[in-house]
N, C-alpha and C. Protein backbone atom coordinates (compact mmCIF):
# COMPACT_ATOMS: atom_id res chain seq x y z
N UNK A 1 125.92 131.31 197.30
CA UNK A 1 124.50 131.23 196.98
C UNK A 1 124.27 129.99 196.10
N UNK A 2 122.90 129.21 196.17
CA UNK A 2 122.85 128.28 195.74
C UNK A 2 122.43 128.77 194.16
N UNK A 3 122.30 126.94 193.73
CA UNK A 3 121.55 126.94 192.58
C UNK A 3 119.89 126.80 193.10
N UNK A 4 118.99 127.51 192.41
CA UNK A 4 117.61 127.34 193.01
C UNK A 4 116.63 127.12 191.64
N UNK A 5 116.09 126.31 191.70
CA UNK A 5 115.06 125.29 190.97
C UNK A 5 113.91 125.63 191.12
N UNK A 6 112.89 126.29 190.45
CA UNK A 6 111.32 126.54 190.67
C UNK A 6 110.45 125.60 189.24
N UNK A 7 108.98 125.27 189.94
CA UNK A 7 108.48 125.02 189.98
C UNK A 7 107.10 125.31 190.04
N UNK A 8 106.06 125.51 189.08
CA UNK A 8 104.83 126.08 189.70
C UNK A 8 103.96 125.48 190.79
N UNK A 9 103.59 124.30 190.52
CA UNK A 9 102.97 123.65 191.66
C UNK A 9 104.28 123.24 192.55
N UNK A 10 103.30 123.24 194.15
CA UNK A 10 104.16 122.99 195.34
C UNK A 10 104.57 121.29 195.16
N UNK A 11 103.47 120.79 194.86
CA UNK A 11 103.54 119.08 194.88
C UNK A 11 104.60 118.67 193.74
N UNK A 12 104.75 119.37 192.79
CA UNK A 12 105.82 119.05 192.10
C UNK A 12 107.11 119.04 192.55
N UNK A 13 107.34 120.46 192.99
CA UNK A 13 108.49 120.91 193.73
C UNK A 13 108.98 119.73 195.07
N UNK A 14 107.80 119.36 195.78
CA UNK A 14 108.26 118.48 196.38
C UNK A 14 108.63 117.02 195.89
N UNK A 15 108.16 116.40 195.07
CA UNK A 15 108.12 115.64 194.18
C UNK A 15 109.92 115.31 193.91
N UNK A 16 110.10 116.56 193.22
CA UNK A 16 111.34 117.04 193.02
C UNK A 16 112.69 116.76 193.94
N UNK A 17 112.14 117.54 195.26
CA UNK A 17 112.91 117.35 196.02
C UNK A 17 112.76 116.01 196.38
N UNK A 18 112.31 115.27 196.66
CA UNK A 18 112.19 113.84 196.76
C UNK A 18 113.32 112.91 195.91
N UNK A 19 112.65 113.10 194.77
CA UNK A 19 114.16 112.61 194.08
C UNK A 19 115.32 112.85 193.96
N UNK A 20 115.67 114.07 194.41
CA UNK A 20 117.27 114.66 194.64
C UNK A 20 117.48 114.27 195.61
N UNK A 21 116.85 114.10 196.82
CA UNK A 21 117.29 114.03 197.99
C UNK A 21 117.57 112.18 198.18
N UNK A 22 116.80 111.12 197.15
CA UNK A 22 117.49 110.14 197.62
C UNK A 22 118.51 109.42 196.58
N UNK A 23 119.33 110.78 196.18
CA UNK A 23 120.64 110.35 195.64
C UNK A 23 121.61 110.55 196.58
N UNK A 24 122.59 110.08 196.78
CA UNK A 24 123.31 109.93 197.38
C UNK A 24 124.31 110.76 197.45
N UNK A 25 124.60 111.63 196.52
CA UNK A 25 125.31 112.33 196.53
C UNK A 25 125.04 113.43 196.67
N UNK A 26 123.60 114.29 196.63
CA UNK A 26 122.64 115.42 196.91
C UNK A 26 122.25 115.51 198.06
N UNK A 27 122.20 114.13 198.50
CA UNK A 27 121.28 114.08 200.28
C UNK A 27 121.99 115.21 200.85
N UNK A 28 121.34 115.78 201.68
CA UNK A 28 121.71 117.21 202.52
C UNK A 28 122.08 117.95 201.60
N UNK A 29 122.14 118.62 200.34
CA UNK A 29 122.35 119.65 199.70
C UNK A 29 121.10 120.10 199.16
N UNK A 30 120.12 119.91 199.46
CA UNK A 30 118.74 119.62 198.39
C UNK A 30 117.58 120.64 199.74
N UNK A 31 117.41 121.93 199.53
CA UNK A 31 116.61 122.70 200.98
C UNK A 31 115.35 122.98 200.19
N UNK A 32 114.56 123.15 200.68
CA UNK A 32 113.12 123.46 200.47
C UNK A 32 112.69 125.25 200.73
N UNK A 33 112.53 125.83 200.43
CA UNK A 33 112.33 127.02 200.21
C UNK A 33 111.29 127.99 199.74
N UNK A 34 110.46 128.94 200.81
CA UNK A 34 109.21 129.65 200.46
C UNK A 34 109.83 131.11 199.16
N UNK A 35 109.27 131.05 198.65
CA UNK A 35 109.49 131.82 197.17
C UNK A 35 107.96 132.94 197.52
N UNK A 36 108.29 134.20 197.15
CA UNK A 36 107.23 135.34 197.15
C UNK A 36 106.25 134.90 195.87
N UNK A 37 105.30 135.14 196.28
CA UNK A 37 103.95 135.25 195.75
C UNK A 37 103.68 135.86 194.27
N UNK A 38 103.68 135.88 192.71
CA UNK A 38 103.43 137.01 192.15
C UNK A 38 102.50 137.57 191.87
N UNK A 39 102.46 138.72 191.54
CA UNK A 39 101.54 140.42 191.52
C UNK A 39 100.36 139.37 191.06
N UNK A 40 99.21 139.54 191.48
CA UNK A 40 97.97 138.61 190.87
C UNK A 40 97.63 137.39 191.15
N UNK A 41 98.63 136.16 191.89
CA UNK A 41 98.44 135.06 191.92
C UNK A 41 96.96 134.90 193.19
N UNK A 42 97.13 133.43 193.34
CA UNK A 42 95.87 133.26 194.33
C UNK A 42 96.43 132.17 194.66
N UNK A 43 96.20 132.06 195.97
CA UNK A 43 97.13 131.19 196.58
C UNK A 43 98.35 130.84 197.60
N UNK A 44 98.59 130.01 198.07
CA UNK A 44 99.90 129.88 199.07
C UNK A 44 101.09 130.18 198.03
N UNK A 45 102.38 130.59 199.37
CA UNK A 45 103.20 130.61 198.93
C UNK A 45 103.88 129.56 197.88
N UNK A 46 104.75 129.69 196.34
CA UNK A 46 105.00 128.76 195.78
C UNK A 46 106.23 128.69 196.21
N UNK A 47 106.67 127.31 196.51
CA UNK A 47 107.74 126.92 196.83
C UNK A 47 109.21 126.75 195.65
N UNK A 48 110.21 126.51 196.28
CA UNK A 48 111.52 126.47 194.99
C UNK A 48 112.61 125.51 195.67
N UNK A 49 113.35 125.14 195.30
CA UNK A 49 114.69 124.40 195.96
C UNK A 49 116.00 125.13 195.66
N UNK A 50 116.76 125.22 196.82
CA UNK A 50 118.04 125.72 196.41
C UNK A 50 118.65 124.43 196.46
N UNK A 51 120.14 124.08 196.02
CA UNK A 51 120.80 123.17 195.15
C UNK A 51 122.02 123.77 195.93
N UNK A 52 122.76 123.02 196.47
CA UNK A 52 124.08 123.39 196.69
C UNK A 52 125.50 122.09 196.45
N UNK A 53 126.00 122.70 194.68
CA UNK A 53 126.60 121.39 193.98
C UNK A 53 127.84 121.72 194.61
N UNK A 54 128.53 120.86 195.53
CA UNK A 54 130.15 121.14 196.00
C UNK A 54 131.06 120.49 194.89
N UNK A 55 130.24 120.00 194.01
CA UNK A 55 131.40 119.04 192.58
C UNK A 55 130.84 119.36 191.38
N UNK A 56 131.66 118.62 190.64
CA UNK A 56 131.11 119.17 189.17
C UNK A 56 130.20 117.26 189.21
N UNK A 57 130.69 116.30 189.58
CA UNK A 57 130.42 115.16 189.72
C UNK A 57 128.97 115.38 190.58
N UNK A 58 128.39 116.15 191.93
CA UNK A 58 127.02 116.68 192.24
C UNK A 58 126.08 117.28 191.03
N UNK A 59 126.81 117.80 190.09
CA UNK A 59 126.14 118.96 189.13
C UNK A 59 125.69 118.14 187.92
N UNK A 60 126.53 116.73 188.30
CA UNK A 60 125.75 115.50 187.05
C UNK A 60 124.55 114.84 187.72
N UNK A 61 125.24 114.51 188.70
CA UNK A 61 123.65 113.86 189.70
C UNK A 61 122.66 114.58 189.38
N UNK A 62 122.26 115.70 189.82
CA UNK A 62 121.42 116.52 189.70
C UNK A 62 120.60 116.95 188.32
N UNK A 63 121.40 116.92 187.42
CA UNK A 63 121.17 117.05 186.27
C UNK A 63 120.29 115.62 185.37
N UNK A 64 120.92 114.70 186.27
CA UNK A 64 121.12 113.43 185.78
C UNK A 64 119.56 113.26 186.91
N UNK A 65 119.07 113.34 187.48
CA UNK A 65 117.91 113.39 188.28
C UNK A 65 117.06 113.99 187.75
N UNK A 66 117.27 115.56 187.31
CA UNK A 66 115.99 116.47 186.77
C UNK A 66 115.58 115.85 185.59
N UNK A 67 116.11 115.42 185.10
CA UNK A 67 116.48 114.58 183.72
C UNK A 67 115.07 114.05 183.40
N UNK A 68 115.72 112.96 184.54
CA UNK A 68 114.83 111.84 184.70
C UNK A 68 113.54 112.18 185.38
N UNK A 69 113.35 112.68 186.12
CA UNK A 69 111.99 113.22 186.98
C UNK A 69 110.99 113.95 186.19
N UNK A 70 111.90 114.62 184.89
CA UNK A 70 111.08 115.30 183.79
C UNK A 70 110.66 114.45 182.74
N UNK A 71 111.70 113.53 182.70
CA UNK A 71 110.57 112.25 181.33
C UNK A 71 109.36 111.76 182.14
N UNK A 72 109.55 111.34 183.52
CA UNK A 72 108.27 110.76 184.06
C UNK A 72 106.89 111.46 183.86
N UNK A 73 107.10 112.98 184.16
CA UNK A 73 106.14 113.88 184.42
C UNK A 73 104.72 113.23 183.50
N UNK A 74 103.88 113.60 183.66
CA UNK A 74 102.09 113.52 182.45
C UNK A 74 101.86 114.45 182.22
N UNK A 75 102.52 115.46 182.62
CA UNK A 75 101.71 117.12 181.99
C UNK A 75 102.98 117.66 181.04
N UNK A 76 101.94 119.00 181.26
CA UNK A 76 102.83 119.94 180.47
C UNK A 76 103.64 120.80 182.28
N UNK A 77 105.24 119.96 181.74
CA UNK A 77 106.19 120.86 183.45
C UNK A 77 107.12 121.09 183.01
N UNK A 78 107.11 122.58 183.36
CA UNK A 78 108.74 123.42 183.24
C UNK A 78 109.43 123.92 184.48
N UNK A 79 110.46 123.81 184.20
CA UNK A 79 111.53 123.84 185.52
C UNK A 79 112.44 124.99 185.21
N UNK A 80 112.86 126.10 186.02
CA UNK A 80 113.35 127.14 185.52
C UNK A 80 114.71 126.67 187.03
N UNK A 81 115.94 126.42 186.29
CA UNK A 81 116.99 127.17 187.25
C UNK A 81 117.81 127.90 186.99
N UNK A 82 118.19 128.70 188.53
CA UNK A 82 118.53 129.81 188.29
C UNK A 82 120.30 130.06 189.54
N UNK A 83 121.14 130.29 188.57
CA UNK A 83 122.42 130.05 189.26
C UNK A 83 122.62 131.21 189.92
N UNK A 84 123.64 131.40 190.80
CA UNK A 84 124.04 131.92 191.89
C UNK A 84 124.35 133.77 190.71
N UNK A 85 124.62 133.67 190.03
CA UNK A 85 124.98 134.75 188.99
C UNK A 85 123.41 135.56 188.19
N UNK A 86 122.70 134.77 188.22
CA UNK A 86 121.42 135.27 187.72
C UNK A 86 121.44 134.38 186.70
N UNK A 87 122.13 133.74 185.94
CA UNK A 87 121.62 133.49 184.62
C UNK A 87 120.40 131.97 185.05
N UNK A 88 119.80 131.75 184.00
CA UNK A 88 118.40 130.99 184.25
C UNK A 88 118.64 129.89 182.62
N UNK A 89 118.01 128.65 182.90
CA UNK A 89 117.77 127.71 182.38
C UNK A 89 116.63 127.25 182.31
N UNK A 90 115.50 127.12 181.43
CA UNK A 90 114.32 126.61 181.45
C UNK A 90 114.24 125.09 180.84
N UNK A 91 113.86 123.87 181.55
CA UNK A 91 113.64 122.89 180.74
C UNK A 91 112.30 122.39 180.96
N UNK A 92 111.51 121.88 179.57
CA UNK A 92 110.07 121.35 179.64
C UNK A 92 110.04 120.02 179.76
N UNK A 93 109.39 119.22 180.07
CA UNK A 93 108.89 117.77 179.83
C UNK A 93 108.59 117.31 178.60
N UNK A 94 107.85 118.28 177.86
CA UNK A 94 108.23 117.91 176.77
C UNK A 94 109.20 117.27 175.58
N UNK A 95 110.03 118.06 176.32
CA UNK A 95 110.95 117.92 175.20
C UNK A 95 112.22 117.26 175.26
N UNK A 96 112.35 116.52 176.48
CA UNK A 96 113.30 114.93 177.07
C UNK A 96 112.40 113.63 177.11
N UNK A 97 111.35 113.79 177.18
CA UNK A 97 110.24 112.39 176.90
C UNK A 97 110.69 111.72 176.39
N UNK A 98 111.02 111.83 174.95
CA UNK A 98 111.03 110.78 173.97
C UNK A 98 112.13 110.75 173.21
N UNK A 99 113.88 111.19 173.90
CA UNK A 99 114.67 111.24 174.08
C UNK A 99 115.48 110.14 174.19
N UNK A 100 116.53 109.86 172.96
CA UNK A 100 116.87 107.97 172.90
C UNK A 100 118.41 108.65 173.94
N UNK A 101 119.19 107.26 174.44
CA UNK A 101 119.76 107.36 175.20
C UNK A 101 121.01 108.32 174.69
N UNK A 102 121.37 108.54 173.55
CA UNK A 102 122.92 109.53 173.15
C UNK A 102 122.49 111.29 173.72
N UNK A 103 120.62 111.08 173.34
CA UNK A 103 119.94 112.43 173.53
C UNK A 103 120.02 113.03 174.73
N UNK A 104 119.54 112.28 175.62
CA UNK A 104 119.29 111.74 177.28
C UNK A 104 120.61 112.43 177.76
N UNK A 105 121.71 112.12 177.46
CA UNK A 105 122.95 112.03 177.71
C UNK A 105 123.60 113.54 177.24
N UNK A 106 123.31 113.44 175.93
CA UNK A 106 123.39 114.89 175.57
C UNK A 106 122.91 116.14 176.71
N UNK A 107 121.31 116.03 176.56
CA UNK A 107 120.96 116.95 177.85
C UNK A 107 121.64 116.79 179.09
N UNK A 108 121.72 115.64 179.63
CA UNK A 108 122.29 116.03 180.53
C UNK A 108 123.85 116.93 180.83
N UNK A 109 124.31 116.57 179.87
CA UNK A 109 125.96 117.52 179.79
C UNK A 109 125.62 118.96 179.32
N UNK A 110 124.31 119.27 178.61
CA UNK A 110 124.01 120.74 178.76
C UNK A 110 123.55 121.47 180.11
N UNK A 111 122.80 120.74 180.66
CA UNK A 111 121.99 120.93 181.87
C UNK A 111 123.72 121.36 183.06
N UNK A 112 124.16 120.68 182.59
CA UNK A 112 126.05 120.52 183.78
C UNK A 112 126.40 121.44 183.66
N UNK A 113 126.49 121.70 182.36
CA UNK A 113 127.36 123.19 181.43
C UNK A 113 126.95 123.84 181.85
N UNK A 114 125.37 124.32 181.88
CA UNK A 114 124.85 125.39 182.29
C UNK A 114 125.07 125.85 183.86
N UNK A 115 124.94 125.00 184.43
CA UNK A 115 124.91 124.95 186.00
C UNK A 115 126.20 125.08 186.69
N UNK A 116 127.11 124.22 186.44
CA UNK A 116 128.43 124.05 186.57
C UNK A 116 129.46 124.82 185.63
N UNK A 117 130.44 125.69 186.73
CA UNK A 117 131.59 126.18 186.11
C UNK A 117 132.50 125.68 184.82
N UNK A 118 132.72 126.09 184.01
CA UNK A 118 133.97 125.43 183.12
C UNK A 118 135.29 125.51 184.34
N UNK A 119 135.73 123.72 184.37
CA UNK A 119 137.12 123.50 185.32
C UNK A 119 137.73 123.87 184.05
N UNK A 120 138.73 124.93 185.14
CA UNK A 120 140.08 125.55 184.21
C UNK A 120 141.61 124.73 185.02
N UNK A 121 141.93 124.57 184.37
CA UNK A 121 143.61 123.80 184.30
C UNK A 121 144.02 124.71 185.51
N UNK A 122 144.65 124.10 186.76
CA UNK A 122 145.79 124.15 187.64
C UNK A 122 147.04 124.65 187.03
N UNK A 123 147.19 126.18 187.24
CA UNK A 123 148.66 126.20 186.71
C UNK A 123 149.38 126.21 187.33
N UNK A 124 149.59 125.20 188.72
CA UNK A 124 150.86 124.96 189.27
C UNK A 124 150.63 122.84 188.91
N UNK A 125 149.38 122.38 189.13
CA UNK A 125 149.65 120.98 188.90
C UNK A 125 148.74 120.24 187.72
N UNK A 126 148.43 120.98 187.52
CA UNK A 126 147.73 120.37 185.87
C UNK A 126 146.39 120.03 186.14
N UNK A 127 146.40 120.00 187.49
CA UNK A 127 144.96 119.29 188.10
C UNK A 127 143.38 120.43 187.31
N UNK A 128 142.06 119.88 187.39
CA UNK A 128 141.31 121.10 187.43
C UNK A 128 141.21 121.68 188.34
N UNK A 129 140.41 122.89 188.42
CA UNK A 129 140.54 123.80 189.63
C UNK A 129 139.23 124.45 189.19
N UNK A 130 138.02 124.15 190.20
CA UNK A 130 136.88 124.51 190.46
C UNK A 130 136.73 126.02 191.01
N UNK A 131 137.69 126.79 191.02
CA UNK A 131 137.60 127.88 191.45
C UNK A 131 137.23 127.86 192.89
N UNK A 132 137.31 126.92 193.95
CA UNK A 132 137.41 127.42 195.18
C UNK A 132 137.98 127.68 195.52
């Protein structure tokens, strides 16, 4: 199961996918996805992206994209993802804007952490081992 990325507006979401999709290392992992309606809303279906990171090196791209797609934003935009396990990550626009580059950098290795497995040591070759 993927990682899946929501979004309230659809145009964002696509937005979104736009920029994941012309990294190079995301292209074809990056799907577009109808998301149920909630109790009260008005309106079309809101859309979400599932994320499918085959590396921990994908899980920086990506990170390293939302990143950036969230300083651009002009509003007030939050991005909720949500990993294959349930657990969930919320990040605002707010609060990477004005973010000097050690900061920038910082988030992004939280955004990884969160998303991406801790590689545990190979105990036959020392190598990491992504758990596949």
């Amino acid at each position: 199961m993927p990682l899946v990325a929501k979004l309230a507006a659809s145009e964002d979401i696509a937005d979104l996918a736009a920029w994941l999709e012309a990294e190079d290392e995301l292209r074809g992992h990056v799907r577009r996805e109808p998301a149920a309606v909630p109790d009260g809303a008005l309106g079309a279906t809101i859309a979400q992206l599932a994320l499918s990171l085959g590396s921990g090196s994908a899980a920086t791209a990506m990170a390293s994209v939302i990143i950036a797609w969230l300083r651009r934003r002009t509003g007030s935009v939050s991005l909720r993802l949500t990993r294959p396990d349930g657990s969930t990550m919320e990040l605002q626009a707010e609060r990477v804007r004005a973010l000097d580059t050690a900061a920038l950098q910082a988030q992004v290795d939280q955004v990884v952490a969160a998303v991406w497995p801790v590689l545990e040591p190979d105990p036959v070759g020392g190598e990491p081992d992504d758990g596949a």
